[in-house]
PDB file of N, CA and C in Angstrom:
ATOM      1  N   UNK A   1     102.923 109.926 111.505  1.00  0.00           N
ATOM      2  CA  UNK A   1     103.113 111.053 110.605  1.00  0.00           C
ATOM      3  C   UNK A   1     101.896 111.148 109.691  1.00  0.00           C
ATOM      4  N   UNK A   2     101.443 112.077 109.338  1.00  0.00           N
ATOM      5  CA  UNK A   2      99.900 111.706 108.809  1.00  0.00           C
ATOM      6  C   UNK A   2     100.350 111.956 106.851  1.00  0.00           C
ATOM      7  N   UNK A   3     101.388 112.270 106.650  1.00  0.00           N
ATOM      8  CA  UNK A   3     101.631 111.932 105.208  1.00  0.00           C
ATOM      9  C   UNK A   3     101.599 110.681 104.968  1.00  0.00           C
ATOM     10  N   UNK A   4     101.852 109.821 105.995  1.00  0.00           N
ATOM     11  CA  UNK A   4     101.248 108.554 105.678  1.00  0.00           C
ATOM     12  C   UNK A   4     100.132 107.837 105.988  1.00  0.00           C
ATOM     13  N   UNK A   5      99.265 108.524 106.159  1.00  0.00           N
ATOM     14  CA  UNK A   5      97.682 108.185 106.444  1.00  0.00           C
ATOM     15  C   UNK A   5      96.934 109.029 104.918  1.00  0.00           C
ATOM     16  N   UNK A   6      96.089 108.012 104.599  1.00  0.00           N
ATOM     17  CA  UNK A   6      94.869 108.758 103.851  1.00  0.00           C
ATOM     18  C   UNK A   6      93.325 108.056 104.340  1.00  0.00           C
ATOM     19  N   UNK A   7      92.851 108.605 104.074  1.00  0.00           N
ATOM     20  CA  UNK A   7      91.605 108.876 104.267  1.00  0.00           C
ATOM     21  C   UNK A   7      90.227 108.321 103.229  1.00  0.00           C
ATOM     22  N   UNK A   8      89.263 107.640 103.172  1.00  0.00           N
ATOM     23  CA  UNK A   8      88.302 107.172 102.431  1.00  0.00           C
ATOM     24  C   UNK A   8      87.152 106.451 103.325  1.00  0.00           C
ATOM     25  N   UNK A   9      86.071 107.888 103.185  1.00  0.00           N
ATOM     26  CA  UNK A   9      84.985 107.126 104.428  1.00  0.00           C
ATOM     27  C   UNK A   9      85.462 106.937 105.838  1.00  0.00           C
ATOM     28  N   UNK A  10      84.489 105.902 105.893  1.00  0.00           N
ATOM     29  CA  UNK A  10      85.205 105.385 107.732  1.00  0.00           C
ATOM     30  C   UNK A  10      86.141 104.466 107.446  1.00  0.00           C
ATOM     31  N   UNK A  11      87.474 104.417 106.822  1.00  0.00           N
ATOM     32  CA  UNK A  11      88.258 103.803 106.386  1.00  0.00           C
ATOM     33  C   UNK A  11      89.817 104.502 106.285  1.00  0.00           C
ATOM     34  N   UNK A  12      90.677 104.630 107.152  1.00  0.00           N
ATOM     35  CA  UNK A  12      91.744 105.099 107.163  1.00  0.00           C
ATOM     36  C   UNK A  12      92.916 104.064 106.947  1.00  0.00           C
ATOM     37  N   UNK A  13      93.923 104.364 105.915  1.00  0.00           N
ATOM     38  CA  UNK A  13      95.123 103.625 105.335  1.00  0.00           C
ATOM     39  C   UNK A  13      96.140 104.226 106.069  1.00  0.00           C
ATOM     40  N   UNK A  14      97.145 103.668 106.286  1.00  0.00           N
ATOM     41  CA  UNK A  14      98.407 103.840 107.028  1.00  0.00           C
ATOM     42  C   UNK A  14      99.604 103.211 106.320  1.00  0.00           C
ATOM     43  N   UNK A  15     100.398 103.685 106.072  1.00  0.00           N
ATOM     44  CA  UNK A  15     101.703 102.654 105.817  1.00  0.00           C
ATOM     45  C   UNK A  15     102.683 102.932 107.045  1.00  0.00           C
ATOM     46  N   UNK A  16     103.128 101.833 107.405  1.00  0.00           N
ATOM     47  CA  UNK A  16     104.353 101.634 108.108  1.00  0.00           C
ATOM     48  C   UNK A  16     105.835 102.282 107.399  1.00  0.00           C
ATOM     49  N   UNK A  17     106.218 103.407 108.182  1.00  0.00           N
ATOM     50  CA  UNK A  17     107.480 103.975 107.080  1.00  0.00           C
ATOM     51  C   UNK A  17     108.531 104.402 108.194  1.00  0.00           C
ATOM     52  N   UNK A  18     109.368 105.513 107.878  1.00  0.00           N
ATOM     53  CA  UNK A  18     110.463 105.637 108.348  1.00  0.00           C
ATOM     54  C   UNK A  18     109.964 106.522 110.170  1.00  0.00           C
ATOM     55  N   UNK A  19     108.814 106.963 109.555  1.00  0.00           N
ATOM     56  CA  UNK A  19     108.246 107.660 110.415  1.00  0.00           C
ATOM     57  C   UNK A  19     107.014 107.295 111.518  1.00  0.00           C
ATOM     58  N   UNK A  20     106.119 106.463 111.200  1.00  0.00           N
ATOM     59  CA  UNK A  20     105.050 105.612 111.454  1.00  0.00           C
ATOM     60  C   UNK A  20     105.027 104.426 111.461  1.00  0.00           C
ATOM     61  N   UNK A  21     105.227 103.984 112.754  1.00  0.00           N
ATOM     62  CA  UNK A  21     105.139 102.336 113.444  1.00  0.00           C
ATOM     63  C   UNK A  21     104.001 101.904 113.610  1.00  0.00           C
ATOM     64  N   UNK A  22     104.040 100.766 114.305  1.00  0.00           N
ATOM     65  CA  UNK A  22     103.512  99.890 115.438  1.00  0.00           C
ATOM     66  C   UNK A  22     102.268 100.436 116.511  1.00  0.00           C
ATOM     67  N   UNK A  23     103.080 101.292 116.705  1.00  0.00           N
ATOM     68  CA  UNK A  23     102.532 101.663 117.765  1.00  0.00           C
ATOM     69  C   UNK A  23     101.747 103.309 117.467  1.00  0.00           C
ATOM     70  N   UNK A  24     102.214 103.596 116.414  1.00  0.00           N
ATOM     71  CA  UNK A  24     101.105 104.642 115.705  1.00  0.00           C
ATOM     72  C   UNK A  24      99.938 104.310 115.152  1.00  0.00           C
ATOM     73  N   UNK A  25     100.006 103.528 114.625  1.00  0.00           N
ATOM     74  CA  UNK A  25      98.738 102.590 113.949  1.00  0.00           C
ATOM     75  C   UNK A  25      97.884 102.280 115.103  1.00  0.00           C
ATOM     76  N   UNK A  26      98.423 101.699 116.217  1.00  0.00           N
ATOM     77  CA  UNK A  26      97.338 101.126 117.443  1.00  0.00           C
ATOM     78  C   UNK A  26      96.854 102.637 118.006  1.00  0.00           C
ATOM     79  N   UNK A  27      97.365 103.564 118.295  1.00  0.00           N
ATOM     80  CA  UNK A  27      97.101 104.772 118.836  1.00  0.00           C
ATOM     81  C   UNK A  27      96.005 104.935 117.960  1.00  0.00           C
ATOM     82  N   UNK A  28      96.266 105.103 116.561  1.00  0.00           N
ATOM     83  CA  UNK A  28      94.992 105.129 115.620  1.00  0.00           C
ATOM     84  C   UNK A  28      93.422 105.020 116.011  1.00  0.00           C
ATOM     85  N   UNK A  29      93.987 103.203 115.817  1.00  0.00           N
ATOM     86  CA  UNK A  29      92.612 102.652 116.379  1.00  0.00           C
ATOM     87  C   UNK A  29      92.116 102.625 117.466  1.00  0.00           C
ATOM     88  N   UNK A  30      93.009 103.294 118.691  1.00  0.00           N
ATOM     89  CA  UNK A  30      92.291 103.690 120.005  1.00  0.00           C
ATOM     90  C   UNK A  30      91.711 104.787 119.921  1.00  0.00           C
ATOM     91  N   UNK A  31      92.418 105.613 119.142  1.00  0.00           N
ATOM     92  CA  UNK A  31      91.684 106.950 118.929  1.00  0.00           C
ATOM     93  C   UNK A  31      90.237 106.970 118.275  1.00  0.00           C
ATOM     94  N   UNK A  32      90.057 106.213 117.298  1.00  0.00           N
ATOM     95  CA  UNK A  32      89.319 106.304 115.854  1.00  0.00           C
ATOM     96  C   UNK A  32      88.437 105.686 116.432  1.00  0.00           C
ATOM     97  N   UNK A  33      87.855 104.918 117.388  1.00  0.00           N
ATOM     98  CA  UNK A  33      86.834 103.542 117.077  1.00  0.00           C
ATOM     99  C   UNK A  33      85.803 103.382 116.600  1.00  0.00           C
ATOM    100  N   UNK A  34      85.312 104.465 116.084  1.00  0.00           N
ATOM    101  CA  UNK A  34      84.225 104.308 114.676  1.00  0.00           C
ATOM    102  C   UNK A  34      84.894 104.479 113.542  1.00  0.00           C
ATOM    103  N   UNK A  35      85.916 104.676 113.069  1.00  0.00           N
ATOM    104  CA  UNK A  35      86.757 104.153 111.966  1.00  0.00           C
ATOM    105  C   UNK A  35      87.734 103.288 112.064  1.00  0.00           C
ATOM    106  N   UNK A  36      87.599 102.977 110.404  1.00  0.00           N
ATOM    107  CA  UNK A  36      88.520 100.918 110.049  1.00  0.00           C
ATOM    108  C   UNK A  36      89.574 101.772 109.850  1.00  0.00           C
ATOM    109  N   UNK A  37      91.072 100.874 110.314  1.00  0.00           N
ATOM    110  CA  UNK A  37      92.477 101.723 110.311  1.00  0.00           C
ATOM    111  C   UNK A  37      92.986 100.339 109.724  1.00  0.00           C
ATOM    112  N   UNK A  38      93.844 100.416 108.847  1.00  0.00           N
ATOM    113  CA  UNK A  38      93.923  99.542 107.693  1.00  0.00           C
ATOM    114  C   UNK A  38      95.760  99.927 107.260  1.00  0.00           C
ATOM    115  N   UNK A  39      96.573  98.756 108.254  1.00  0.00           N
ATOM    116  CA  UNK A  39      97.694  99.249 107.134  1.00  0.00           C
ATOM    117  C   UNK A  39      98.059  98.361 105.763  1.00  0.00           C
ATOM    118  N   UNK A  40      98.440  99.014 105.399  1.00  0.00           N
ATOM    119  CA  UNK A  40      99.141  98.790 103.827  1.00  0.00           C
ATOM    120  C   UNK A  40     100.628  98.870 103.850  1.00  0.00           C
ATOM    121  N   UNK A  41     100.989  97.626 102.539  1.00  0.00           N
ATOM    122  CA  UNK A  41     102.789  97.465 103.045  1.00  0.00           C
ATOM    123  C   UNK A  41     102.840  97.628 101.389  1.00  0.00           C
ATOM    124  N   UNK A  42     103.778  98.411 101.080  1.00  0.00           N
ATOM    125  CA  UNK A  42     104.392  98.493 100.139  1.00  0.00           C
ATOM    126  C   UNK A  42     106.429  98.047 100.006  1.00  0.00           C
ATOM    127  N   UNK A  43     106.474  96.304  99.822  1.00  0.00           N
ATOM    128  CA  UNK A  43     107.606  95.592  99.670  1.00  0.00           C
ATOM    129  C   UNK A  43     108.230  96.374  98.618  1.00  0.00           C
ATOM    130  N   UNK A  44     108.127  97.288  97.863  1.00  0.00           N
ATOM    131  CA  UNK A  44     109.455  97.674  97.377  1.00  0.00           C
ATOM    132  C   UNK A  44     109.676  99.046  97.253  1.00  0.00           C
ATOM    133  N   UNK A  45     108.886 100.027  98.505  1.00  0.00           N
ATOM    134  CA  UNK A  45     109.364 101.091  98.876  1.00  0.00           C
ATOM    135  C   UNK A  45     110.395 100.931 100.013  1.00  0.00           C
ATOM    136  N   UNK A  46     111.172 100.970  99.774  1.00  0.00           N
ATOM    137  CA  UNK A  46     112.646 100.844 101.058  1.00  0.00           C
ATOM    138  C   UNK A  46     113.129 101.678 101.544  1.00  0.00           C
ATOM    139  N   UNK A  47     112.333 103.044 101.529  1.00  0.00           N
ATOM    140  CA  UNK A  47     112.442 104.126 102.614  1.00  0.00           C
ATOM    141  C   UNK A  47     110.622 105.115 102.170  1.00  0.00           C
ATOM    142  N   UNK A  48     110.003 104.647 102.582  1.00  0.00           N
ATOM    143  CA  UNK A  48     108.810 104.853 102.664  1.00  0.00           C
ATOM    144  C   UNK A  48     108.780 106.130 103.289  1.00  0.00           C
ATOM    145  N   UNK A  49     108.002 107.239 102.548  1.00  0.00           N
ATOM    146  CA  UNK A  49     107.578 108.504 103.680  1.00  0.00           C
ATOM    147  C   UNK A  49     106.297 108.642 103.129  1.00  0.00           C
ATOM    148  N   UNK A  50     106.049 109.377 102.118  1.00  0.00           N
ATOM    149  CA  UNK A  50     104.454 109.620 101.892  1.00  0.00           C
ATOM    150  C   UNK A  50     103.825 108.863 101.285  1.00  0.00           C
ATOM    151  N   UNK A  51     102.488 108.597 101.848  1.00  0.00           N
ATOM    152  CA  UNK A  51     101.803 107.340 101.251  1.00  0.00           C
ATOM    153  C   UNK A  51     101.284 107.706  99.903  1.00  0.00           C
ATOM    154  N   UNK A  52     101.239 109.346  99.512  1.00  0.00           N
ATOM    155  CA  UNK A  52     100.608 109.650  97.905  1.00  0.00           C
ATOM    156  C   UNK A  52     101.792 109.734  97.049  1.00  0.00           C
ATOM    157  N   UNK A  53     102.932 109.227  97.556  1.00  0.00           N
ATOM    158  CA  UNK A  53     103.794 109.002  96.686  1.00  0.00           C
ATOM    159  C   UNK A  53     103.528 107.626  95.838  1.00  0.00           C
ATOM    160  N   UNK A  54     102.840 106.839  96.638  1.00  0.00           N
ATOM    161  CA  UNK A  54     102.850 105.044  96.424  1.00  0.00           C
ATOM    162  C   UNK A  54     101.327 104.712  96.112  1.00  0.00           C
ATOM    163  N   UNK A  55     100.339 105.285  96.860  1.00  0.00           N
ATOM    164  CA  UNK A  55      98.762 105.362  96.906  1.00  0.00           C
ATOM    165  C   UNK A  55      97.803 106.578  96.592  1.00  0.00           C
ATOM    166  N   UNK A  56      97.115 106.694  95.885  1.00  0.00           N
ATOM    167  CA  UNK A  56      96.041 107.452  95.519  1.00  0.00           C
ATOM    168  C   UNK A  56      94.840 106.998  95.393  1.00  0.00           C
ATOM    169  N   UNK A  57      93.929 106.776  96.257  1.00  0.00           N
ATOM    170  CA  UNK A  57      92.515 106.856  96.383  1.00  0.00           C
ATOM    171  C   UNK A  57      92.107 108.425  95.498  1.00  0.00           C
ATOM    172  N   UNK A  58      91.356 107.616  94.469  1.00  0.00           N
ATOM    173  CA  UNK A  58      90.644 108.784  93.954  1.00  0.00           C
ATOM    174  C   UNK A  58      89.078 109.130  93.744  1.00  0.00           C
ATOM    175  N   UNK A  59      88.366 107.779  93.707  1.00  0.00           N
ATOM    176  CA  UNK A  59      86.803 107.639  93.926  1.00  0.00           C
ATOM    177  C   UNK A  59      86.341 106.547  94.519  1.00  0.00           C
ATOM    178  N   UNK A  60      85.736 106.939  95.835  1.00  0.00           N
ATOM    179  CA  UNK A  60      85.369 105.285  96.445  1.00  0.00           C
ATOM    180  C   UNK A  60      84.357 104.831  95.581  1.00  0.00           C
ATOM    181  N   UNK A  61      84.143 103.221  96.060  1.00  0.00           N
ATOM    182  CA  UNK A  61      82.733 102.562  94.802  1.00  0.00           C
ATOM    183  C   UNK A  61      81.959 103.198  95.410  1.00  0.00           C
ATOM    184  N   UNK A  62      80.946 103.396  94.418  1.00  0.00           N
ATOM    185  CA  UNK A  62      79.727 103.880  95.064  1.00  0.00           C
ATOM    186  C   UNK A  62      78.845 103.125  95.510  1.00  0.00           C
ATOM    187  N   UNK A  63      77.810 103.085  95.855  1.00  0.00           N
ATOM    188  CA  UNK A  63      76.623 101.663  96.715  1.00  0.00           C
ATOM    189  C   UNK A  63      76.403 100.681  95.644  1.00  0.00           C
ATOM    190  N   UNK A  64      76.962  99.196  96.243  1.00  0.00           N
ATOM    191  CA  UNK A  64      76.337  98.617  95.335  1.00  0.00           C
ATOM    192  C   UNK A  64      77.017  97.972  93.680  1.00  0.00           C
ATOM    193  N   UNK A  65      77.886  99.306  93.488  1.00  0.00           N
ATOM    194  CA  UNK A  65      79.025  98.949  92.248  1.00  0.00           C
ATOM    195  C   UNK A  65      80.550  98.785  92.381  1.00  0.00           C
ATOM    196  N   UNK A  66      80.965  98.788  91.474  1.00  0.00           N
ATOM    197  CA  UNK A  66      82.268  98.195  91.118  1.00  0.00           C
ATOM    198  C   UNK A  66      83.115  99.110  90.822  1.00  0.00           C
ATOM    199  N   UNK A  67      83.299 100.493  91.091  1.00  0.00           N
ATOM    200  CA  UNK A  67      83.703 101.611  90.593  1.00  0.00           C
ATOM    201  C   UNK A  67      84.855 102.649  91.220  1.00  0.00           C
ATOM    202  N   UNK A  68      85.331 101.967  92.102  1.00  0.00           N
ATOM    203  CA  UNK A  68      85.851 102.478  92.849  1.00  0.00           C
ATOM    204  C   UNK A  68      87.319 103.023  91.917  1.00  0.00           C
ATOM    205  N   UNK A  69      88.204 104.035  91.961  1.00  0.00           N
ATOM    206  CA  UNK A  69      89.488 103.907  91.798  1.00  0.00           C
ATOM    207  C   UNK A  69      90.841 105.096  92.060  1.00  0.00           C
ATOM    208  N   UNK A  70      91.768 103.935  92.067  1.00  0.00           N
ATOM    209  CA  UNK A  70      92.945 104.860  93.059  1.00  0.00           C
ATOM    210  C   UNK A  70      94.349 104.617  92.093  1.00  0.00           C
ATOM    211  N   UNK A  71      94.919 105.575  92.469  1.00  0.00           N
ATOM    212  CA  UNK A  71      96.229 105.390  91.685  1.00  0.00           C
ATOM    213  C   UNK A  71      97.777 104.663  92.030  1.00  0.00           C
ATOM    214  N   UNK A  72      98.308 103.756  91.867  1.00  0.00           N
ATOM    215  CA  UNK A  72      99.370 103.379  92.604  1.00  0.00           C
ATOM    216  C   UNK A  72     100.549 103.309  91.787  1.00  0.00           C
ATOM    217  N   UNK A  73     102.034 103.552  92.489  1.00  0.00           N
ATOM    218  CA  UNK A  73     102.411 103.533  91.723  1.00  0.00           C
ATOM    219  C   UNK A  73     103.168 102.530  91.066  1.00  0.00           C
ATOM    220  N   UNK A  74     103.773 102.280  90.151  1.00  0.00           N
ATOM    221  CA  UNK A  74     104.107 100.862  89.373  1.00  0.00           C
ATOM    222  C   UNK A  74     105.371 100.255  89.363  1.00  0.00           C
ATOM    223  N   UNK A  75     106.421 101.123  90.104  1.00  0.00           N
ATOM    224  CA  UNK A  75     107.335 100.612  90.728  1.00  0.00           C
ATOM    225  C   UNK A  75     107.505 100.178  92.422  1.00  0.00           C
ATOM    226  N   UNK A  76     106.465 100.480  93.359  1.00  0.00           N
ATOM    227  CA  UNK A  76     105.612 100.422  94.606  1.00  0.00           C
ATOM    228  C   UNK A  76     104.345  99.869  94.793  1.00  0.00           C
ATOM    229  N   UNK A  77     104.189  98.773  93.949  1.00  0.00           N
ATOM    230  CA  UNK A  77     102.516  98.119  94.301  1.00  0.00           C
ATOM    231  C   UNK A  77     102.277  98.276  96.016  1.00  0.00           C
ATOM    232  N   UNK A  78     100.989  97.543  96.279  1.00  0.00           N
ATOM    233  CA  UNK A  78     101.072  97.303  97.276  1.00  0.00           C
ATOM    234  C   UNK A  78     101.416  95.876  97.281  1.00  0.00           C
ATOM    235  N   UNK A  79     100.960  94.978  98.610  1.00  0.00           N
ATOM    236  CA  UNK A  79     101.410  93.761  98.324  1.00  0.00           C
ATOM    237  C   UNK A  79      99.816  92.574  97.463  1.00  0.00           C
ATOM    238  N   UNK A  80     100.282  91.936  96.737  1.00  0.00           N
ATOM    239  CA  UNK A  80      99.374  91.150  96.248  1.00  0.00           C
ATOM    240  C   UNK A  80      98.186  90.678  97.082  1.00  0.00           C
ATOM    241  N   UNK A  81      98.144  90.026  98.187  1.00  0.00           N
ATOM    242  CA  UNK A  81      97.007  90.051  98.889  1.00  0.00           C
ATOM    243  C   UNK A  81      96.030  91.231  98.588  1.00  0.00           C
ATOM    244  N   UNK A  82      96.979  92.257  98.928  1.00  0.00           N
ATOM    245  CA  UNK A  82      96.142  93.735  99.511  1.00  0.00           C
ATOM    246  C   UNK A  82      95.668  94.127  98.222  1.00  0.00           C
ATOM    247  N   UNK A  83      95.970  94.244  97.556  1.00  0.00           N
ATOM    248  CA  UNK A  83      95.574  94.343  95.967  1.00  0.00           C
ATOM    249  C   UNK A  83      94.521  93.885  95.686  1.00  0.00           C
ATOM    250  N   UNK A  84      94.184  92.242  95.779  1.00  0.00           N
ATOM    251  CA  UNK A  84      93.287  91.426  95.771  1.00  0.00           C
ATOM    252  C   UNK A  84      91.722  92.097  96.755  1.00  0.00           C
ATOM    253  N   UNK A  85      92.509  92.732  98.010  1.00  0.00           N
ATOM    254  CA  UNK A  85      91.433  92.945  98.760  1.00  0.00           C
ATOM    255  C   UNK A  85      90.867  93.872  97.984  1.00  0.00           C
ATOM    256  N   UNK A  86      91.462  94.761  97.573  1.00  0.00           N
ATOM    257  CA  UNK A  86      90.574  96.191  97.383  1.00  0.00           C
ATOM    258  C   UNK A  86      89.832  95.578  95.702  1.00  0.00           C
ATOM    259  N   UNK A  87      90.341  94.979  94.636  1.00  0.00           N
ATOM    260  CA  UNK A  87      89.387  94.499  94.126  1.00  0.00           C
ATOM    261  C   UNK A  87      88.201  93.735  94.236  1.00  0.00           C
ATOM    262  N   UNK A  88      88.351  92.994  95.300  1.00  0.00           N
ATOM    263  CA  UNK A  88      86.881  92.033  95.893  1.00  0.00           C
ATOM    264  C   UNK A  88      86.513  93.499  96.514  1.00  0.00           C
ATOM    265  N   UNK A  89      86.379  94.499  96.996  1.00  0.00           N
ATOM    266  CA  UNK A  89      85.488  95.727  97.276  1.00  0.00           C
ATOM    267  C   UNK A  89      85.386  96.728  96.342  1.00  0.00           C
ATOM    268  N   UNK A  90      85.716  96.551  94.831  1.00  0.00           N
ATOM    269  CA  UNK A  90      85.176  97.219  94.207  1.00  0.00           C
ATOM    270  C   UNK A  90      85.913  98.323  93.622  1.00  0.00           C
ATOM    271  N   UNK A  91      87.317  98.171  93.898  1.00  0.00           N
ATOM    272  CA  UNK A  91      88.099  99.078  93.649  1.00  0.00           C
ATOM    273  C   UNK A  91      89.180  98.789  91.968  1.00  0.00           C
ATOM    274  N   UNK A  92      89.022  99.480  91.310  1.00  0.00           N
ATOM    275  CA  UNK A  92      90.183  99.466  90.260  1.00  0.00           C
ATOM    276  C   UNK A  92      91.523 100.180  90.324  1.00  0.00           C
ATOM    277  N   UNK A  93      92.718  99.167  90.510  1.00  0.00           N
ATOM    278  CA  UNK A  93      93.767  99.934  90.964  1.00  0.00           C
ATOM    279  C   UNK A  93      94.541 100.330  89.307  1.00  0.00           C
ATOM    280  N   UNK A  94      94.916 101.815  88.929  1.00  0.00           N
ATOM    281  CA  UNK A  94      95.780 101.619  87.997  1.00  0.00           C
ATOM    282  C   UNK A  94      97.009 102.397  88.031  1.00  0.00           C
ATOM    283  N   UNK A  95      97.409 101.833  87.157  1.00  0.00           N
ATOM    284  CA  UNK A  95      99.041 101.926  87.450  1.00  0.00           C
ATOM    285  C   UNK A  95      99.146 103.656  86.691  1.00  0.00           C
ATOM    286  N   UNK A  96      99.865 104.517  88.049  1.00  0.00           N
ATOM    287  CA  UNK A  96     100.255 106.032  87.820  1.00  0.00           C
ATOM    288  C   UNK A  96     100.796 105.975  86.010  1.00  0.00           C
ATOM    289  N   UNK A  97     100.499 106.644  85.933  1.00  0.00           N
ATOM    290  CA  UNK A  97     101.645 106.967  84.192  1.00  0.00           C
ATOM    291  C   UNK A  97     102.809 107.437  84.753  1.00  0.00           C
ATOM    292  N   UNK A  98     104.069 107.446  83.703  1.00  0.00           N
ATOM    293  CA  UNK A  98     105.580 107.808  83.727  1.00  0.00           C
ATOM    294  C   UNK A  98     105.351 109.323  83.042  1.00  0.00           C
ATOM    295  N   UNK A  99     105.683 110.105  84.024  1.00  0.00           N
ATOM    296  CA  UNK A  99     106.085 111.711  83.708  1.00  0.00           C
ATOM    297  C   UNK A  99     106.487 111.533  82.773  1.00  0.00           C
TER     298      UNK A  99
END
């Protein structure tokens, strides 16, 4: 389902949801093979559909810096690893504000 795909560079995110498996993700990367297909698990979305409900990429880093940042939201992290990753590349994740 591509509401759960976003997009950044040669870098495509996926979450696994009610709609998008296993076997969508691999189709991905057969399709894509000059782009990185990258899923992301969000443990306390428990019926997962759109990934900009949970994720917002809003500026990749630019060359070289530390600047990157996306919005997530604060009852739906992603999982701690993955978190970790995107800060070792430069990314600042912050937490959506409450309407």
């Amino acid at each position: 389902d591509a509401a759960d795909i976003t997009r950044v560079g040669k870098d495509i995110f996926v979450q696994k949801s009610m709609t998008t498996n296993d076997a969508g993700i691999m189709w991905l990367r057969s399709h894509f093979p000059d782009l990185r297909v990258h899923a992301l698990h969000f443990p306390y979305d428990l019926y997962p559909s759109h990934i900009d409900c949970t994720f917002v990429p809003l500026r990749p880093p630019a060359k070289d810096r530390q600047d990157g940042l996306a919005l997530i939201n604060p009852e739906r992290p992603p999982l701690k690893k993955e978190m970790e990753l995107w800060r070792q590349n430069g990314w600042k994740l912050l937490n959506a504000p409450w309407p």
